[in-house]
N, C-alpha and C. Protein backbone atom coordinates (compact mmCIF):
# COMPACT_ATOMS: atom_id res chain seq x y z
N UNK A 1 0.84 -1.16 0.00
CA UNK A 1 0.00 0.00 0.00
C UNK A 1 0.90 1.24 0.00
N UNK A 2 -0.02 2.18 -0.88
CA UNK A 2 1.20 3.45 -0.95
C UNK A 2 0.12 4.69 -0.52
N UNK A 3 0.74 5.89 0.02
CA UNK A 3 0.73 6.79 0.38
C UNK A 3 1.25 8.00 -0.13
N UNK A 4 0.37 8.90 -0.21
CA UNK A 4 0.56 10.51 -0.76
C UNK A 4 0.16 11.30 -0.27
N UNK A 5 0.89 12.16 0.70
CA UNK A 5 0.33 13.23 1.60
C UNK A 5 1.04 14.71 1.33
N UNK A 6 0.06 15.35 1.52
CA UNK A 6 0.45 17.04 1.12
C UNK A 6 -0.39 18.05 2.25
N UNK A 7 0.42 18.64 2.79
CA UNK A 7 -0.38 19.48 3.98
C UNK A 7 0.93 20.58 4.19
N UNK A 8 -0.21 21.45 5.64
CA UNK A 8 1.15 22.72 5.60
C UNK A 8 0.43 23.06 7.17
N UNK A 9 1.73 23.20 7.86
CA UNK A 9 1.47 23.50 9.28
C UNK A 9 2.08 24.78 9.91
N UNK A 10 0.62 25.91 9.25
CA UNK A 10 1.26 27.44 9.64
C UNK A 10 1.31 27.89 10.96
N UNK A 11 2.23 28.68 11.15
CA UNK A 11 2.41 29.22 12.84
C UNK A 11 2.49 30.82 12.40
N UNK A 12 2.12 31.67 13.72
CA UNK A 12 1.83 33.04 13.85
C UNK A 12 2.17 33.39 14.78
N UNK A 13 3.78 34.15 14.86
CA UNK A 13 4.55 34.65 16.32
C UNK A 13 3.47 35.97 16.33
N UNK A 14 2.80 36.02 17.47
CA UNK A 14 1.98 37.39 17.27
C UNK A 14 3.32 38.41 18.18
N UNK A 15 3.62 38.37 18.70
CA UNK A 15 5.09 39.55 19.47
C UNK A 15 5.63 40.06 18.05
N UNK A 16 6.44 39.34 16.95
CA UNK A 16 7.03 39.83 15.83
C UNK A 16 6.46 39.79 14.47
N UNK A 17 5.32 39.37 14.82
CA UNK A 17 3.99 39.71 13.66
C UNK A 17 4.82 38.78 12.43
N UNK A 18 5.19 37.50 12.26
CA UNK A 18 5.85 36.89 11.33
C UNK A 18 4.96 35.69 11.33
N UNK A 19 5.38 34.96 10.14
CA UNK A 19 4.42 33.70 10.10
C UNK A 19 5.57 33.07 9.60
N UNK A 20 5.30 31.25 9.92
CA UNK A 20 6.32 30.29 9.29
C UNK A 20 5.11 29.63 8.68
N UNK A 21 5.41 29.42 7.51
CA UNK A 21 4.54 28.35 6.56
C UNK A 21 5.18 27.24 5.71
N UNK A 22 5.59 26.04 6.37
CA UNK A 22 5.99 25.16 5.23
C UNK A 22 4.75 24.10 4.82
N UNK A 23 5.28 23.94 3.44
CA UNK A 23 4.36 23.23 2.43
C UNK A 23 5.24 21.72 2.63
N UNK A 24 4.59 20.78 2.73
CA UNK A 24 4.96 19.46 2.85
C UNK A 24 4.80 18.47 1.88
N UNK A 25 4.97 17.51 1.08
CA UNK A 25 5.08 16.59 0.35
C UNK A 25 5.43 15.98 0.50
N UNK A 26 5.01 14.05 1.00
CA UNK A 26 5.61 13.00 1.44
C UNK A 26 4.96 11.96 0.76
N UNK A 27 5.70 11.24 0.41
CA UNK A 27 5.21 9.58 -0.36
C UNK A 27 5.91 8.27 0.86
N UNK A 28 5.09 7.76 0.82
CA UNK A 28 5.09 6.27 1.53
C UNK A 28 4.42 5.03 1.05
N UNK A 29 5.69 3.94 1.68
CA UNK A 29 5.02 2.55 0.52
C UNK A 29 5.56 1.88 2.14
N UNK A 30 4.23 1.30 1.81
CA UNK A 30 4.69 -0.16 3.39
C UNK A 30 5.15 -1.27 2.10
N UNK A 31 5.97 -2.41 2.77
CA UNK A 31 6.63 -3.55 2.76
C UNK A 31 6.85 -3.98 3.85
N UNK A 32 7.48 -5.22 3.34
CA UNK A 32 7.88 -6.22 4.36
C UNK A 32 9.38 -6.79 4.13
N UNK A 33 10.16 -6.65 5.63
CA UNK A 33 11.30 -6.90 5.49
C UNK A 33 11.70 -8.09 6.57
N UNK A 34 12.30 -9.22 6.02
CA UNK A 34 12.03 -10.69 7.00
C UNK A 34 10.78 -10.77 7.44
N UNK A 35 9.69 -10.88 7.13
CA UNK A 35 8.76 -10.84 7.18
C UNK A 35 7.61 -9.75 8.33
N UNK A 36 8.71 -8.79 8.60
CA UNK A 36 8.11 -7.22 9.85
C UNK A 36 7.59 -6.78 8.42
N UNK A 37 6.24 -5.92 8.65
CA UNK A 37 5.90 -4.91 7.95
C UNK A 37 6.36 -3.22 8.62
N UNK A 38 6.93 -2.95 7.90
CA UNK A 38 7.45 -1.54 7.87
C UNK A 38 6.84 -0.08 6.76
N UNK A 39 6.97 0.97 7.00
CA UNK A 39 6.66 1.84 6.15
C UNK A 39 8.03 2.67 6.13
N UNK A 40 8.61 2.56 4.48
CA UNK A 40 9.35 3.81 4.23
C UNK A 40 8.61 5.34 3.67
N UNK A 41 9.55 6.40 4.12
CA UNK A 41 8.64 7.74 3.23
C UNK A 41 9.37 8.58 3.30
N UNK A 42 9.56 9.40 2.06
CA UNK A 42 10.10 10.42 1.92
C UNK A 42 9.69 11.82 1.36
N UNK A 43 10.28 12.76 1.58
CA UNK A 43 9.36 13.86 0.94
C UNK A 43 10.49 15.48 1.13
N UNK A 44 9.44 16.64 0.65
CA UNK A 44 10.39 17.50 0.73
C UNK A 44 9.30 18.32 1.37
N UNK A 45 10.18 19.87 2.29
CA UNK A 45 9.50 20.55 2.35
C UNK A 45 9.90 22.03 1.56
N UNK A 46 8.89 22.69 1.41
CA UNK A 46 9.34 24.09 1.13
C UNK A 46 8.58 25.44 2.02
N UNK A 47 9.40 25.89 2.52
CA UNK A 47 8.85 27.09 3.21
C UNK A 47 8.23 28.39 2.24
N UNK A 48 7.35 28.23 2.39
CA UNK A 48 6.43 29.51 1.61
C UNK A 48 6.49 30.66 2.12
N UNK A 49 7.32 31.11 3.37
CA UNK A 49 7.82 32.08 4.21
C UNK A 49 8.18 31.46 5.44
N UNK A 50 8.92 32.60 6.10
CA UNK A 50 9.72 32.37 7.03
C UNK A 50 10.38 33.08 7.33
N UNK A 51 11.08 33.46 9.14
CA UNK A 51 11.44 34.89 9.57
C UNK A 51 12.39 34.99 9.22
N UNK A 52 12.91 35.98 9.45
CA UNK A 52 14.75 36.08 8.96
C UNK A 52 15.38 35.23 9.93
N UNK A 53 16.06 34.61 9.46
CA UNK A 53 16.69 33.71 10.48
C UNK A 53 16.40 32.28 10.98
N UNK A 54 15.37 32.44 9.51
CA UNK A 54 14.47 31.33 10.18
C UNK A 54 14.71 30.10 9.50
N UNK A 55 13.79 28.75 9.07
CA UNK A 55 14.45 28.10 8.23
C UNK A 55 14.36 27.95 6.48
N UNK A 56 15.31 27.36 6.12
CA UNK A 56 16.18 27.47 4.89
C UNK A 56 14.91 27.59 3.73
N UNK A 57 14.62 27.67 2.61
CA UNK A 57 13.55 27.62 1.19
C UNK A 57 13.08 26.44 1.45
N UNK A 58 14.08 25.02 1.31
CA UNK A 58 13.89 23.88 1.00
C UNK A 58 14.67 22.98 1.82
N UNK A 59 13.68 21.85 2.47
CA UNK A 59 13.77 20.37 3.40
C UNK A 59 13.94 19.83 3.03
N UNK A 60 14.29 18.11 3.39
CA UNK A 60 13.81 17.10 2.99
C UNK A 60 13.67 16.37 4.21
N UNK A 61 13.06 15.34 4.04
CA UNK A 61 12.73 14.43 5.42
C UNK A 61 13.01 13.17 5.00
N UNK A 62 13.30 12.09 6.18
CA UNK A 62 13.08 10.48 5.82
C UNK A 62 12.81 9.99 7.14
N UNK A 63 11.17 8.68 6.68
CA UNK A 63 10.86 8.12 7.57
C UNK A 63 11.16 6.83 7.77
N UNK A 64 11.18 6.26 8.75
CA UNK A 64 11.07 5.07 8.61
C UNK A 64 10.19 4.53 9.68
N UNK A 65 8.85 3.30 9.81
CA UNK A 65 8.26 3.46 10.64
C UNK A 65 8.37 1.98 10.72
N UNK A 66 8.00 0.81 12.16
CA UNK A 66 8.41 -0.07 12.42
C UNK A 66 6.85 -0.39 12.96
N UNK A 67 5.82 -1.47 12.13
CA UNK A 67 4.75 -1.68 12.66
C UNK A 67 4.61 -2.99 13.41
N UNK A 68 4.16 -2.85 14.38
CA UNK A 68 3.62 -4.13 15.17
C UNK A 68 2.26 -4.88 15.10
N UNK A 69 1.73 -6.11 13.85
CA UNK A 69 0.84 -6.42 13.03
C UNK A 69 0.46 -7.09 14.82
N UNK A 70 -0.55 -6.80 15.42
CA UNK A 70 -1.89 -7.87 16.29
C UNK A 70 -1.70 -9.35 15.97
């Protein structure tokens, strides 16, 4: 099973009247490795603003998640 997620988690310093907005993009595919099911995912982010000082244009992330099947 695969996965495609896109979201954005804005913040609002109200003291310096600035906003951080990054835009997110992540893909994920579960498998199975020795027979554990796991999920890999990767993705990028891009900041659509951000304070001075704050962080860089462009992210990237990597997941790795370790499921425990019942």
């Amino acid at each position: 099973m695969s996965n495609i997620n896109f979201n954005t988690k804005s913040t609002y310093d109200w003291e310096s009247e600035e906003w951080s907005i990054p835009i997110n993009f992540l893909v994920a595919q579960m498998l199975k490795i020795g027979g554990l099911p796991i999920q890999i995912a990767v993705g990028v982010r891009y900041w659509a603003d951000s304070p001075e000082g704050g962080p860089e244009v462009w992210g990237a992330r990597f997941q790795l998640t370790f499921l425990s099947p019942k």
